[in-house]
N, C-alpha and C. Protein backbone atom coordinates (compact mmCIF):
# COMPACT_ATOMS: atom_id res chain seq x y z
N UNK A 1 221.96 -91.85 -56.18
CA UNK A 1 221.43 -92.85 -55.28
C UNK A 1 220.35 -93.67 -55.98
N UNK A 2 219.46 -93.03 -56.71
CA UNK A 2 218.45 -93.86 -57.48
C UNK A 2 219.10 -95.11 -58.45
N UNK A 3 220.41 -94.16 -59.35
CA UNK A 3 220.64 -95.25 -59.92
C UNK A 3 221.09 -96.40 -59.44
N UNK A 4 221.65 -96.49 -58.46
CA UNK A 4 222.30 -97.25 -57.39
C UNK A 4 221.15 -98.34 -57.25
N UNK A 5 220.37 -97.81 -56.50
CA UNK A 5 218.83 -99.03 -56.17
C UNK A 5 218.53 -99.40 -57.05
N UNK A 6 218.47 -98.89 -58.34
CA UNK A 6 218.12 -99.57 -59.76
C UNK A 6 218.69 -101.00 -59.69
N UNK A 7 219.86 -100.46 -59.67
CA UNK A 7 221.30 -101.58 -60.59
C UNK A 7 220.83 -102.73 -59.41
N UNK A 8 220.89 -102.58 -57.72
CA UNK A 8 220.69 -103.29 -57.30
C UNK A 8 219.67 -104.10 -57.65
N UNK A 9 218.35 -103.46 -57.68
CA UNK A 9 216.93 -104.44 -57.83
C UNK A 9 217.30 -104.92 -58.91
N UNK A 10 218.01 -104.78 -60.31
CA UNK A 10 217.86 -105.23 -61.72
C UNK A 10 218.88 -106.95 -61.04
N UNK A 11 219.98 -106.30 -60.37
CA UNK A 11 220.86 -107.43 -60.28
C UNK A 11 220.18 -108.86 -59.43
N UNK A 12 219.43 -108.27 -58.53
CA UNK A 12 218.43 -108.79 -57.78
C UNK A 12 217.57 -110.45 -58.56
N UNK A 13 216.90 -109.16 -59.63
CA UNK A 13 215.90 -109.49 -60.33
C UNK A 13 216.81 -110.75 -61.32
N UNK A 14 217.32 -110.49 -61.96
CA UNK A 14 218.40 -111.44 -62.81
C UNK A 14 219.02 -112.82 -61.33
N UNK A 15 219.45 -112.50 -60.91
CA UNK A 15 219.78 -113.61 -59.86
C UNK A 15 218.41 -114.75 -59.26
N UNK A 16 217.08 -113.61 -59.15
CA UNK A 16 215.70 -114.71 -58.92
C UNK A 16 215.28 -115.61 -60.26
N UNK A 17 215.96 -114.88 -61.62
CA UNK A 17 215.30 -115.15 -62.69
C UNK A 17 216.09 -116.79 -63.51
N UNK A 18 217.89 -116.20 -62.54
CA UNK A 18 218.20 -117.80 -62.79
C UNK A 18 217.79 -118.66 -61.69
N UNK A 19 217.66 -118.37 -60.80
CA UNK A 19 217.03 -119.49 -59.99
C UNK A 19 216.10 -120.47 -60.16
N UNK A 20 215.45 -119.44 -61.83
CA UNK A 20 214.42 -120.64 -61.97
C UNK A 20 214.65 -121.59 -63.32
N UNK A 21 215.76 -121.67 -63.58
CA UNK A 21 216.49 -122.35 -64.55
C UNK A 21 216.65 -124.08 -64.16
N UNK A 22 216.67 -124.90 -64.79
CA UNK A 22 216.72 -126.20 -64.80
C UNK A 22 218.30 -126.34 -64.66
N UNK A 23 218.78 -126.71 -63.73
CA UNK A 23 220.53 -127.17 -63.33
C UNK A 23 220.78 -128.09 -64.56
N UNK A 24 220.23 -129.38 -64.49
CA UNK A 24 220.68 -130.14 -65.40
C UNK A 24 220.77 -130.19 -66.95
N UNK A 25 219.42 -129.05 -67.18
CA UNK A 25 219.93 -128.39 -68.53
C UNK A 25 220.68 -127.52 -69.05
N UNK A 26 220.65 -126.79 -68.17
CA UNK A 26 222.13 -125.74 -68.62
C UNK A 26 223.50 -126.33 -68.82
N UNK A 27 223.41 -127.82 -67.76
CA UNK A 27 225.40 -128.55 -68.29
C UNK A 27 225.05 -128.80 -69.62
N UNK A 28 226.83 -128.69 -69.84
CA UNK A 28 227.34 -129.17 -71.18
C UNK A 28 226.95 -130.16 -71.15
N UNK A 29 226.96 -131.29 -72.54
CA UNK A 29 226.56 -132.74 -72.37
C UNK A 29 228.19 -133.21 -71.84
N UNK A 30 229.53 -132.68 -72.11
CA UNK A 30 230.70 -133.44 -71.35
C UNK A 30 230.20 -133.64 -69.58
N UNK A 31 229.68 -131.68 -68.99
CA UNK A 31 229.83 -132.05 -68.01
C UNK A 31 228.59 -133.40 -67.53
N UNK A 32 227.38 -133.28 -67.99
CA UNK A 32 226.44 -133.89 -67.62
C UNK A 32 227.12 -135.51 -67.37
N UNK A 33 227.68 -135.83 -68.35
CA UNK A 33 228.03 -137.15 -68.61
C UNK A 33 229.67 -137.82 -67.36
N UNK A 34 229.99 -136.42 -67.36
CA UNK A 34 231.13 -136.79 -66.28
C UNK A 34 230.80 -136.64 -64.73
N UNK A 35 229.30 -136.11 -64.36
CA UNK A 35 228.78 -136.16 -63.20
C UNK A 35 227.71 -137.34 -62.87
N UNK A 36 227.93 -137.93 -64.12
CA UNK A 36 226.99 -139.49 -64.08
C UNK A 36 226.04 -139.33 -63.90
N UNK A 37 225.02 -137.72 -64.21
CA UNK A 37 224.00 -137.44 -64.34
C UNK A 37 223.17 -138.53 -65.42
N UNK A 38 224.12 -138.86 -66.55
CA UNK A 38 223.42 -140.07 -67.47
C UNK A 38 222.57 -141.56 -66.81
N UNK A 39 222.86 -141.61 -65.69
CA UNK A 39 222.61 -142.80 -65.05
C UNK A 39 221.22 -142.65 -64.42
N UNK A 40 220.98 -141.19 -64.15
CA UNK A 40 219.28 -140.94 -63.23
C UNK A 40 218.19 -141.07 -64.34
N UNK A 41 217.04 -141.08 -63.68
CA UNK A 41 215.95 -141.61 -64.75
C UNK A 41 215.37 -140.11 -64.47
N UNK A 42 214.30 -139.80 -65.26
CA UNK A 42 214.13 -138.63 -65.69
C UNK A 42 213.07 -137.92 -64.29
N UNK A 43 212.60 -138.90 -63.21
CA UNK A 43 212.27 -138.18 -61.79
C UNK A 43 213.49 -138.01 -61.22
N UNK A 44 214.56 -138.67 -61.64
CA UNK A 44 215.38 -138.19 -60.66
C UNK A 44 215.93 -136.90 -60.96
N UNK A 45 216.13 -136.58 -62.14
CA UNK A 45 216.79 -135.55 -62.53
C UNK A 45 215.77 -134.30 -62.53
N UNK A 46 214.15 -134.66 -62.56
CA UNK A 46 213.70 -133.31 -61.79
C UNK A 46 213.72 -133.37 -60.42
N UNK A 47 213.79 -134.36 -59.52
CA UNK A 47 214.05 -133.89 -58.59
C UNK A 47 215.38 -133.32 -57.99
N UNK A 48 216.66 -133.63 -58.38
CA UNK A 48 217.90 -132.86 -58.46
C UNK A 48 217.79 -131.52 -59.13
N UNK A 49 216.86 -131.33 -59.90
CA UNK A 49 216.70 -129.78 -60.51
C UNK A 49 215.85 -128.82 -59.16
N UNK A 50 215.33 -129.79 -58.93
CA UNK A 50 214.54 -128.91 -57.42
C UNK A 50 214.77 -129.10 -56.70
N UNK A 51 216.00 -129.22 -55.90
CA UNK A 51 216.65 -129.25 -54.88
C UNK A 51 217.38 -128.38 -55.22
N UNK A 52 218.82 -128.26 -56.74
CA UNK A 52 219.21 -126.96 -57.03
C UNK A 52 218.12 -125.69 -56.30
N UNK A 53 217.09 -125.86 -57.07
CA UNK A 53 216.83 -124.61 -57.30
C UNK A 53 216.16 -124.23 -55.94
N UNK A 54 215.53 -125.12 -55.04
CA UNK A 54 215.45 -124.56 -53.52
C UNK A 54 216.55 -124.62 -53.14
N UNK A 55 218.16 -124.75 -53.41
CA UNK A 55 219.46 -124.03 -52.83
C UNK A 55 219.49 -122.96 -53.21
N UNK A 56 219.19 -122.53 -54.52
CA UNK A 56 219.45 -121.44 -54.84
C UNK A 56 218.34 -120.23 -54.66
N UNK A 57 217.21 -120.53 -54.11
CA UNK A 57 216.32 -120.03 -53.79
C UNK A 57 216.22 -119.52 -52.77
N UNK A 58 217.01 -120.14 -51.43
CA UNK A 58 217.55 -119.29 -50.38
C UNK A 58 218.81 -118.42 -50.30
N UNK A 59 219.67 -119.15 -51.08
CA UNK A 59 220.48 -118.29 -51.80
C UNK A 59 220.10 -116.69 -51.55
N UNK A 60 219.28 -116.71 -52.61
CA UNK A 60 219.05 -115.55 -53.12
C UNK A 60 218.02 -114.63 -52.38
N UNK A 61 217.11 -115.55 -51.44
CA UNK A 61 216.29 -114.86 -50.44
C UNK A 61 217.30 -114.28 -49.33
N UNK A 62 218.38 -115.32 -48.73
CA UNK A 62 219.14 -114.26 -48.14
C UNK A 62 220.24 -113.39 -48.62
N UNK A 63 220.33 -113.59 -50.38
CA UNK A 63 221.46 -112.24 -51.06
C UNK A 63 220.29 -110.70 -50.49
N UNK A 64 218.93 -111.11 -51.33
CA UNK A 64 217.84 -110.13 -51.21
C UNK A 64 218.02 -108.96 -49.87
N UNK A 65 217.74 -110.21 -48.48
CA UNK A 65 217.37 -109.64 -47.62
C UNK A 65 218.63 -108.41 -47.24
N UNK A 66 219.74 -109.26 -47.31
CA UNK A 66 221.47 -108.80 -47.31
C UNK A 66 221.69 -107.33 -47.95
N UNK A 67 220.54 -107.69 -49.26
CA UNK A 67 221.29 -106.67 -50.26
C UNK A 67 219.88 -105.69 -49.53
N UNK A 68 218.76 -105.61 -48.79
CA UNK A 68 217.86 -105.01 -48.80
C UNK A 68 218.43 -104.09 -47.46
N UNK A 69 218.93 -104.69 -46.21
CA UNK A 69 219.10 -103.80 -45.75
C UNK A 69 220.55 -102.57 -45.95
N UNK A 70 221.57 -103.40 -46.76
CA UNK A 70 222.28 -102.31 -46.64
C UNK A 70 222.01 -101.48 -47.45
N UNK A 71 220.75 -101.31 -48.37
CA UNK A 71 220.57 -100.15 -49.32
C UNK A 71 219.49 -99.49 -48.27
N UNK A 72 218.87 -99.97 -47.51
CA UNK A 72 218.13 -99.35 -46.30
C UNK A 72 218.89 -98.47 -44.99
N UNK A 73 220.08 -99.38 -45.28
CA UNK A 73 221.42 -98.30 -44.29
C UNK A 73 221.98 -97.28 -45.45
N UNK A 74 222.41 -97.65 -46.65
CA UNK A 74 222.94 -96.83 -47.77
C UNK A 74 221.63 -95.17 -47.97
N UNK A 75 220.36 -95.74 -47.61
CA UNK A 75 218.96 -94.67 -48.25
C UNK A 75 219.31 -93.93 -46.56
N UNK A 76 219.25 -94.17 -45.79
CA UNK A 76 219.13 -93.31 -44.21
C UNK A 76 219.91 -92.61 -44.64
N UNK A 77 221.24 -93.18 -45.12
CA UNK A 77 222.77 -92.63 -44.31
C UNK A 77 222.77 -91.23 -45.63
N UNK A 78 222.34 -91.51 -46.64
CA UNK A 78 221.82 -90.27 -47.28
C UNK A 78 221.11 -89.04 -47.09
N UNK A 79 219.45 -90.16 -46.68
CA UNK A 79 218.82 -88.71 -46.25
C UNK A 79 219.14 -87.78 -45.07
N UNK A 80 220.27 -89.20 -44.12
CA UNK A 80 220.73 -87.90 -42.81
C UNK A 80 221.81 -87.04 -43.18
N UNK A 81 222.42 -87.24 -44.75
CA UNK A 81 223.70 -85.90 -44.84
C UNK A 81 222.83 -85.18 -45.68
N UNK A 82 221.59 -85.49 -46.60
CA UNK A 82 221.10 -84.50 -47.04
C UNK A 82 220.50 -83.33 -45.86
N UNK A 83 219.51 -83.79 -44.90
CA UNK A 83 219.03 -83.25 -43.23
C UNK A 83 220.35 -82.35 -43.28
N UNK A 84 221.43 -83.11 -42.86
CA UNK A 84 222.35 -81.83 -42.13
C UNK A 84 222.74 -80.82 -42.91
N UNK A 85 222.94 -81.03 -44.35
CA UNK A 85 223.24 -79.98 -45.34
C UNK A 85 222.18 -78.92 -46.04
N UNK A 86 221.15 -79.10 -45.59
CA UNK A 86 220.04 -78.66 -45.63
C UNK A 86 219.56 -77.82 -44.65
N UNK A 87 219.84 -78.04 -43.28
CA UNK A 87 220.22 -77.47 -41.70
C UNK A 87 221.30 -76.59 -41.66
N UNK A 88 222.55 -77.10 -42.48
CA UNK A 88 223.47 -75.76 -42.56
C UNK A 88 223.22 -74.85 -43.43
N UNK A 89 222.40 -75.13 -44.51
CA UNK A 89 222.66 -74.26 -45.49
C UNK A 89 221.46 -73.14 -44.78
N UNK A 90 220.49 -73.56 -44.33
CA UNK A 90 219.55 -72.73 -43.51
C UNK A 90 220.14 -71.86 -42.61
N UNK A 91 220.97 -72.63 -41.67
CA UNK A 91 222.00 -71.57 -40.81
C UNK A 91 223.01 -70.45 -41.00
N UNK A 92 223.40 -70.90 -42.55
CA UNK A 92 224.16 -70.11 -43.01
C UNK A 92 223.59 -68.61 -43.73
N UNK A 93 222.20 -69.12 -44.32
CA UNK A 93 221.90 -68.23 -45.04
C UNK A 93 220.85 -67.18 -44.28
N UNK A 94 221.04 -65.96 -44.33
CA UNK A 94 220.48 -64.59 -43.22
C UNK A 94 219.37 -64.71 -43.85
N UNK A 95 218.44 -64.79 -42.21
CA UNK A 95 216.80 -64.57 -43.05
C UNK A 95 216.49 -63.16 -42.67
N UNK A 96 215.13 -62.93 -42.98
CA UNK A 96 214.84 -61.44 -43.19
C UNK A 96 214.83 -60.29 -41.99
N UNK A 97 215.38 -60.88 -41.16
CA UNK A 97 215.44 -60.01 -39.51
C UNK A 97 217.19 -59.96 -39.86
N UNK A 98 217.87 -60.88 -40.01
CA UNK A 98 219.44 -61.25 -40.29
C UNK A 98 219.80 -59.82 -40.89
N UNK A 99 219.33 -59.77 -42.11
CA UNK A 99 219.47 -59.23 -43.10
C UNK A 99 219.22 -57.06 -42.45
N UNK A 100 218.47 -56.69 -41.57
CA UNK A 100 218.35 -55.59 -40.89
C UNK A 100 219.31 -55.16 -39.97
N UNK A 101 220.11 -56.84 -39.44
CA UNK A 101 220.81 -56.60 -38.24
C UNK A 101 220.18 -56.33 -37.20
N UNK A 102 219.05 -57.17 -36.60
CA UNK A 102 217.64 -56.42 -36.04
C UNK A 102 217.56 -58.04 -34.82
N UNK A 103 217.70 -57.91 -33.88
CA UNK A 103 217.96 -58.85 -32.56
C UNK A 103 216.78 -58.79 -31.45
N UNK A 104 215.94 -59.21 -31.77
CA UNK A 104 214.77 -59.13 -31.30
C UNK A 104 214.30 -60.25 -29.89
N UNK A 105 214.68 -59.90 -28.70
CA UNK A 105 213.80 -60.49 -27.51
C UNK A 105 212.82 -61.06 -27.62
N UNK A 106 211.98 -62.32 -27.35
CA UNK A 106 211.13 -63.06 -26.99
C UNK A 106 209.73 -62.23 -26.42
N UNK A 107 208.58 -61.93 -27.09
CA UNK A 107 207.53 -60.74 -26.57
C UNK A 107 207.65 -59.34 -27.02
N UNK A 108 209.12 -59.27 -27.91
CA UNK A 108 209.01 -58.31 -28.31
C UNK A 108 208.07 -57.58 -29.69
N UNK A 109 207.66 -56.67 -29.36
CA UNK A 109 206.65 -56.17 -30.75
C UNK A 109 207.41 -55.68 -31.86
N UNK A 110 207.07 -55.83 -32.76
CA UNK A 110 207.59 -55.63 -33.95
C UNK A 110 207.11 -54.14 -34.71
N UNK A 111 207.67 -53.19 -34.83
CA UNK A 111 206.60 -51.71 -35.80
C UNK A 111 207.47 -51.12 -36.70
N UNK A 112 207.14 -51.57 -38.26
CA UNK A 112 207.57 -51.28 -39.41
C UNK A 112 207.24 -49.98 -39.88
N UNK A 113 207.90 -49.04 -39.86
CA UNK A 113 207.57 -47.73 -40.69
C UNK A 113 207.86 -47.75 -41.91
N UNK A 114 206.91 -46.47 -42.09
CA UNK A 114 207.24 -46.04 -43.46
C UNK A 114 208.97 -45.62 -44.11
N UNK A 115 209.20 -46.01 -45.50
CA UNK A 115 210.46 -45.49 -45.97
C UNK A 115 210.25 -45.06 -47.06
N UNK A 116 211.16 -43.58 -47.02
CA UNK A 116 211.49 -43.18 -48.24
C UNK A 116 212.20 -42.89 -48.64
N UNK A 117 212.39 -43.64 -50.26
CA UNK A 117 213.53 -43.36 -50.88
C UNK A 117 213.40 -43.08 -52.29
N UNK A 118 214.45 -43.75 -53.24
CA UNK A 118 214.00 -43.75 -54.44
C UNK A 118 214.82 -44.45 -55.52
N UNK A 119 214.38 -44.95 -56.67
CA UNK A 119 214.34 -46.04 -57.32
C UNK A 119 215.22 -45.36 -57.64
N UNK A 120 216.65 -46.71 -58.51
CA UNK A 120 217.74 -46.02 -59.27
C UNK A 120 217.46 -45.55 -60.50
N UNK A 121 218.02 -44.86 -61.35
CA UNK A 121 217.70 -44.45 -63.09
C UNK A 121 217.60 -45.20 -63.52
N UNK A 122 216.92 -45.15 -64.65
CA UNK A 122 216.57 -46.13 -65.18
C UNK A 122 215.27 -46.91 -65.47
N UNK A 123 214.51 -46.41 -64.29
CA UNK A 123 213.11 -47.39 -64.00
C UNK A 123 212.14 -47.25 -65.36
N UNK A 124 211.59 -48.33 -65.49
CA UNK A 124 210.73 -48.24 -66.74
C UNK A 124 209.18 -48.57 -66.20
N UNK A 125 208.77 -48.80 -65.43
CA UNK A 125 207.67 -49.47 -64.79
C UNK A 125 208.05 -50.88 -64.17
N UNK A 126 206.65 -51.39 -64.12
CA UNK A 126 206.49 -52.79 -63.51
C UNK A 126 205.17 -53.68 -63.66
N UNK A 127 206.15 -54.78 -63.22
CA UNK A 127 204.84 -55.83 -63.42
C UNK A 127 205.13 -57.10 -62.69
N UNK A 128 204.56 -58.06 -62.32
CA UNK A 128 204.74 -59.09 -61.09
C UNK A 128 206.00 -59.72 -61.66
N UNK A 129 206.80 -59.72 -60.90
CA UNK A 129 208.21 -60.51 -60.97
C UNK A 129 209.00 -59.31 -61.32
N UNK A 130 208.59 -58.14 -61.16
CA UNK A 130 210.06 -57.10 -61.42
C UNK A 130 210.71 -56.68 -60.73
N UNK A 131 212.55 -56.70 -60.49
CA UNK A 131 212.85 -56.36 -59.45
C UNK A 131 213.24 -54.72 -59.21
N UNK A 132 212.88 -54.51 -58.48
CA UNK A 132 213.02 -52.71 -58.63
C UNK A 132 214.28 -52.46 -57.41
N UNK A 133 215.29 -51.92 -58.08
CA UNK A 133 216.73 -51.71 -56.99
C UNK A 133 216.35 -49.88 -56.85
N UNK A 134 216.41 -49.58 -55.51
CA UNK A 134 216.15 -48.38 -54.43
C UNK A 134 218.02 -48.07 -54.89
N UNK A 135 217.81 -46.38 -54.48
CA UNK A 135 219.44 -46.05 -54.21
C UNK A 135 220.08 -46.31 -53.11
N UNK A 136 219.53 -46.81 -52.07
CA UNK A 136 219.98 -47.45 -51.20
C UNK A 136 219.92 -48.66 -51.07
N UNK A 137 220.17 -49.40 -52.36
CA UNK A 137 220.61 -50.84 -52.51
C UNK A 137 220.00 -51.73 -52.37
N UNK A 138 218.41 -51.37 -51.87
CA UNK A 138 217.41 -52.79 -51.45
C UNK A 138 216.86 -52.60 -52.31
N UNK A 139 216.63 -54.11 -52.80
CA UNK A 139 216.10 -54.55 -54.04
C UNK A 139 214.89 -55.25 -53.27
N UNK A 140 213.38 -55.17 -53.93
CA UNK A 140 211.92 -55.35 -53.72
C UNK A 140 211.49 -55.76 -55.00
N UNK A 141 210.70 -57.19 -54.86
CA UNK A 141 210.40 -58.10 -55.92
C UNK A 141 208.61 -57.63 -56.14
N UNK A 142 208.61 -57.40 -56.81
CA UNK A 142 206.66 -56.86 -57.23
C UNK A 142 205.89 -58.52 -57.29
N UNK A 143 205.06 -58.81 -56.40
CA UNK A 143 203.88 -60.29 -55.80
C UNK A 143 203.34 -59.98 -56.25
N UNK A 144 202.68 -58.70 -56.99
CA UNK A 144 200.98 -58.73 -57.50
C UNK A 144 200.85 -58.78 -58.82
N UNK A 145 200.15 -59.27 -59.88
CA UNK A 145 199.36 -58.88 -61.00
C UNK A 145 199.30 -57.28 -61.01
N UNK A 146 199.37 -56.97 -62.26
CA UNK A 146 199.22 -55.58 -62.78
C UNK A 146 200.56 -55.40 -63.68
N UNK A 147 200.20 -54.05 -63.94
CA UNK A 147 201.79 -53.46 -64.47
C UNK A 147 201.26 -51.87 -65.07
N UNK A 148 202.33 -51.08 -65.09
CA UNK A 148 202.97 -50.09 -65.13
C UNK A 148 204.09 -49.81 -66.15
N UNK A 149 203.91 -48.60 -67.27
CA UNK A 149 205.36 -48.50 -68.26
C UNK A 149 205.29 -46.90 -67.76
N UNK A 150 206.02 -46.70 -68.27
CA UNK A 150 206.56 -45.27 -68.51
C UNK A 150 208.44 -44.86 -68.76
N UNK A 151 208.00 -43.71 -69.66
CA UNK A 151 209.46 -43.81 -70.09
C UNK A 151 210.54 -43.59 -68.86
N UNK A 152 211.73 -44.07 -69.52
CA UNK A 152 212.82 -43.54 -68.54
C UNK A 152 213.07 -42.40 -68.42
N UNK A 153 213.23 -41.72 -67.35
CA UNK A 153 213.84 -39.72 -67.40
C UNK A 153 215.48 -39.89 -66.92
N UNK A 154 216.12 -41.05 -66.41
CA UNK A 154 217.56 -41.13 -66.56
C UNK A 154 217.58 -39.95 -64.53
N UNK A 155 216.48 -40.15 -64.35
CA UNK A 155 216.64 -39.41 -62.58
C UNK A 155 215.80 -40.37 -61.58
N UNK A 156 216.43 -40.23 -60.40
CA UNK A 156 215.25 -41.46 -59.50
C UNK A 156 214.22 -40.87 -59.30
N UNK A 157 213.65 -41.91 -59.13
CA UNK A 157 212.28 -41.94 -59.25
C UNK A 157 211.47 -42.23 -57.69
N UNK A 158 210.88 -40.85 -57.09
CA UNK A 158 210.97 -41.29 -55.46
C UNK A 158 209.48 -42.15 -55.10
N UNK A 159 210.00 -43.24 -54.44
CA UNK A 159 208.93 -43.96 -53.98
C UNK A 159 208.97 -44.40 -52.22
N UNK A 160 207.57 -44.40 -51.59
CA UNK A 160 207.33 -45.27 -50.58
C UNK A 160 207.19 -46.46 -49.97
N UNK A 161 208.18 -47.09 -48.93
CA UNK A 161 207.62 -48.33 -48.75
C UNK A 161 206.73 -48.15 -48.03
N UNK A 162 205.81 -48.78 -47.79
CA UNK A 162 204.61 -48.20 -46.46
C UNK A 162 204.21 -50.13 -46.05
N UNK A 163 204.03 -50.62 -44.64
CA UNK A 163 203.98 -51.85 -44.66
C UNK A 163 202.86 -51.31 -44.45
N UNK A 164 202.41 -53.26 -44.36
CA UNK A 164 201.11 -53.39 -44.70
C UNK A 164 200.46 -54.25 -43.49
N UNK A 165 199.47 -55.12 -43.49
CA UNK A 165 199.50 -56.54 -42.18
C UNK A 165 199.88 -58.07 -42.69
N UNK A 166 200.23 -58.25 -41.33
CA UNK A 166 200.71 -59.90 -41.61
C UNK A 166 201.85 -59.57 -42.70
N UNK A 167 202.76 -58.70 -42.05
CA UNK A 167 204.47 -58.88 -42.71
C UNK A 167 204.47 -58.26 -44.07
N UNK A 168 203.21 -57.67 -44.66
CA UNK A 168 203.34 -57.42 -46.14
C UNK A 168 203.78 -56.21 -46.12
N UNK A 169 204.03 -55.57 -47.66
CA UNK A 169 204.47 -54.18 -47.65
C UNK A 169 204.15 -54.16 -49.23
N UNK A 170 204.16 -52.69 -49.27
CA UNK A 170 203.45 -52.01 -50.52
C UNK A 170 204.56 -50.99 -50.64
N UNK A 171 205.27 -50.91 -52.10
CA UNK A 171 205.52 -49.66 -52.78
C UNK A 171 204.50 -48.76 -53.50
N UNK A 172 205.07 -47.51 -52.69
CA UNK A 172 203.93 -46.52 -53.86
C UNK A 172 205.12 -45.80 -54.66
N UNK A 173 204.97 -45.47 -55.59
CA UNK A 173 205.95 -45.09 -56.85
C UNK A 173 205.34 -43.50 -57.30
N UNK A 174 206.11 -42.41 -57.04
CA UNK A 174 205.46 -41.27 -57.74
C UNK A 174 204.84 -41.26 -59.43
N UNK A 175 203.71 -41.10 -59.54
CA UNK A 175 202.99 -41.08 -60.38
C UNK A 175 203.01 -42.85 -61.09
N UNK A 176 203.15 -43.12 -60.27
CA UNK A 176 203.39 -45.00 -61.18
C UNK A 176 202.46 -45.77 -60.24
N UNK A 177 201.66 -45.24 -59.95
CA UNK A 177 200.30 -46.13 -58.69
C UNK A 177 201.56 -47.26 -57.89
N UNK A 178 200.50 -48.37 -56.86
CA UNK A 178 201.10 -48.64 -55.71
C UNK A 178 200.78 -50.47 -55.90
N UNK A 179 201.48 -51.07 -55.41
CA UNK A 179 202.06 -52.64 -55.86
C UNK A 179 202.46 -53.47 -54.34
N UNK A 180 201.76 -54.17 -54.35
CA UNK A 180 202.26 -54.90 -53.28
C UNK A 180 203.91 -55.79 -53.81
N UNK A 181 204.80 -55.63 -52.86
CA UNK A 181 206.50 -56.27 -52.84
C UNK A 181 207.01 -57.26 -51.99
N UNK A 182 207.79 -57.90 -52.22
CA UNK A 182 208.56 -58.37 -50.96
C UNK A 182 210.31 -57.90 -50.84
N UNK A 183 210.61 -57.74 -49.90
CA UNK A 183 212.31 -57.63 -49.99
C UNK A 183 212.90 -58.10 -50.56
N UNK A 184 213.84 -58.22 -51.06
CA UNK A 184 214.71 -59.52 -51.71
C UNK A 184 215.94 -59.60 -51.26
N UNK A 185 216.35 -58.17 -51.06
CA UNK A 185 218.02 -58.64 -50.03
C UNK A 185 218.49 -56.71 -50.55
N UNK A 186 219.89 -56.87 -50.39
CA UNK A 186 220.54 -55.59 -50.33
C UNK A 186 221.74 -55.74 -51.16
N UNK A 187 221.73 -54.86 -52.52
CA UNK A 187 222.88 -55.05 -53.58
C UNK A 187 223.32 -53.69 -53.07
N UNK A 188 224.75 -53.61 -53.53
CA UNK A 188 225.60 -52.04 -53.69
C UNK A 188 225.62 -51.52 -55.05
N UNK A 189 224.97 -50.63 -54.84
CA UNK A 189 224.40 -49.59 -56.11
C UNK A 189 225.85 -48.68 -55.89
N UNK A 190 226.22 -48.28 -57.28
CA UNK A 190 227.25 -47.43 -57.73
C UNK A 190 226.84 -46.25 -57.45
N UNK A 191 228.06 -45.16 -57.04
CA UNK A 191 227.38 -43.27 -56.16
C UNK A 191 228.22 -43.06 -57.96
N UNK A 192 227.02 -42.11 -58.18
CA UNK A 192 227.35 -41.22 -59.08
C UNK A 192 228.96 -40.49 -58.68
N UNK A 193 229.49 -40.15 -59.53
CA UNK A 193 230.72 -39.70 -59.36
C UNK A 193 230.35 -38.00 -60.09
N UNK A 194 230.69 -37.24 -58.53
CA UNK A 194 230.49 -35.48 -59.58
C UNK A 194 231.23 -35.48 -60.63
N UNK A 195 229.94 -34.32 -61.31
CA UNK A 195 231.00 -33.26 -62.53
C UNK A 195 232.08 -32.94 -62.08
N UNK A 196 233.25 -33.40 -63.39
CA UNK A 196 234.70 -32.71 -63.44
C UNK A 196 234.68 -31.60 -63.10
N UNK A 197 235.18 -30.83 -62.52
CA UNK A 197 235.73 -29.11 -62.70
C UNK A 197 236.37 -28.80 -64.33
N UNK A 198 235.74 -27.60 -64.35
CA UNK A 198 236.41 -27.08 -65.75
C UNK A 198 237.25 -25.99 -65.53
């Protein structure tokens, strides 16, 4: 769309810029001479240059106005399919009550408990922006400054969600201290498959 308004204003701009061109100098000398332009004395021929050019001066004030509103209908008719695709994509996508399956009445109170579970193998620590996947598939993004290493032991690693106020929540991590998180959604973590029989 931008480039669009460009090309217009440039084309715009070039159309005001001949307007201010002298008519009678731009003819060929054939045509000049076959419009008996040779015969005017040199007021006459600026004043025939300025009469051109106030024709062409409205001309172009009403190409302008012409060309101004339909890029003013062309800019709406945009931002209202961007609005609606922007409105669906919101509708479409489950926000964080969606995502629980959790249908909540008008006045109803809200009370987040504690959960426990535990991180898949693998965990190495953390630090703000890490995503830590639970064996039960919810993945929790680490919001705070800090960080945490420790080696991998290849076993989960059991941690608490415990909320917090105003919607927040905190993982505590056995022996790996405690991090403020946010949800991030729910992946399907692979079930260990038992030992063969021998």
């Amino acid at each position: 769309m931008i480039k669009r308004l460009t090309l217009v204003l440039a084309l715009t701009c070039a159309v005001s810029a001949r307007a201010d061109d002298s008519f009678t100098q731009g003819l060929s000398p054939a045509d000049f001479q076959a419009a008996g332009l040779g015969k005017l004395t040199a007021g006459e021929l600026a004043r025939l240059d300025a009469l051109v050019r106030g024709q062409q001066a409205g001309a172009v004030t009403k190409a302008t106005e012409e060309t101004q509103k339909k890029v003013e209908v062309a800019v709406r008719a945009q931002v209202q399919a961007e609005d609606r695709a922007s409105a669906r994509k919101e509708a479409a996508s489950p926000s964080f009550i969606d995502k629980f399956k959790v249908v909540l009445k008008p006045g109803t109170e809200v009370d987040y408990t504690t959960l426990d579970a535990a991180l898949i193998p693998g965990y190495s620590g953390w630090r703000k922006g890490t995503v830590l996947t639970l064996t039960n598939g919810q993945q929790w993004v680490v919001t705070e400054d800090g960080q945490d290493y420790e080696t991998p032991t290849g076993k989960p690693v059991p941690v608490r969600i415990v909320p917090g106020s105003m919607g927040s929540f905190f993982m505590e991590i056995e022996k790996g201290g405690r991090m403020r998180v946010k949800f991030r959604g729910n992946v399907s973590v692979p079930q260990e498959s038992p030992p063969a029989a021998r």
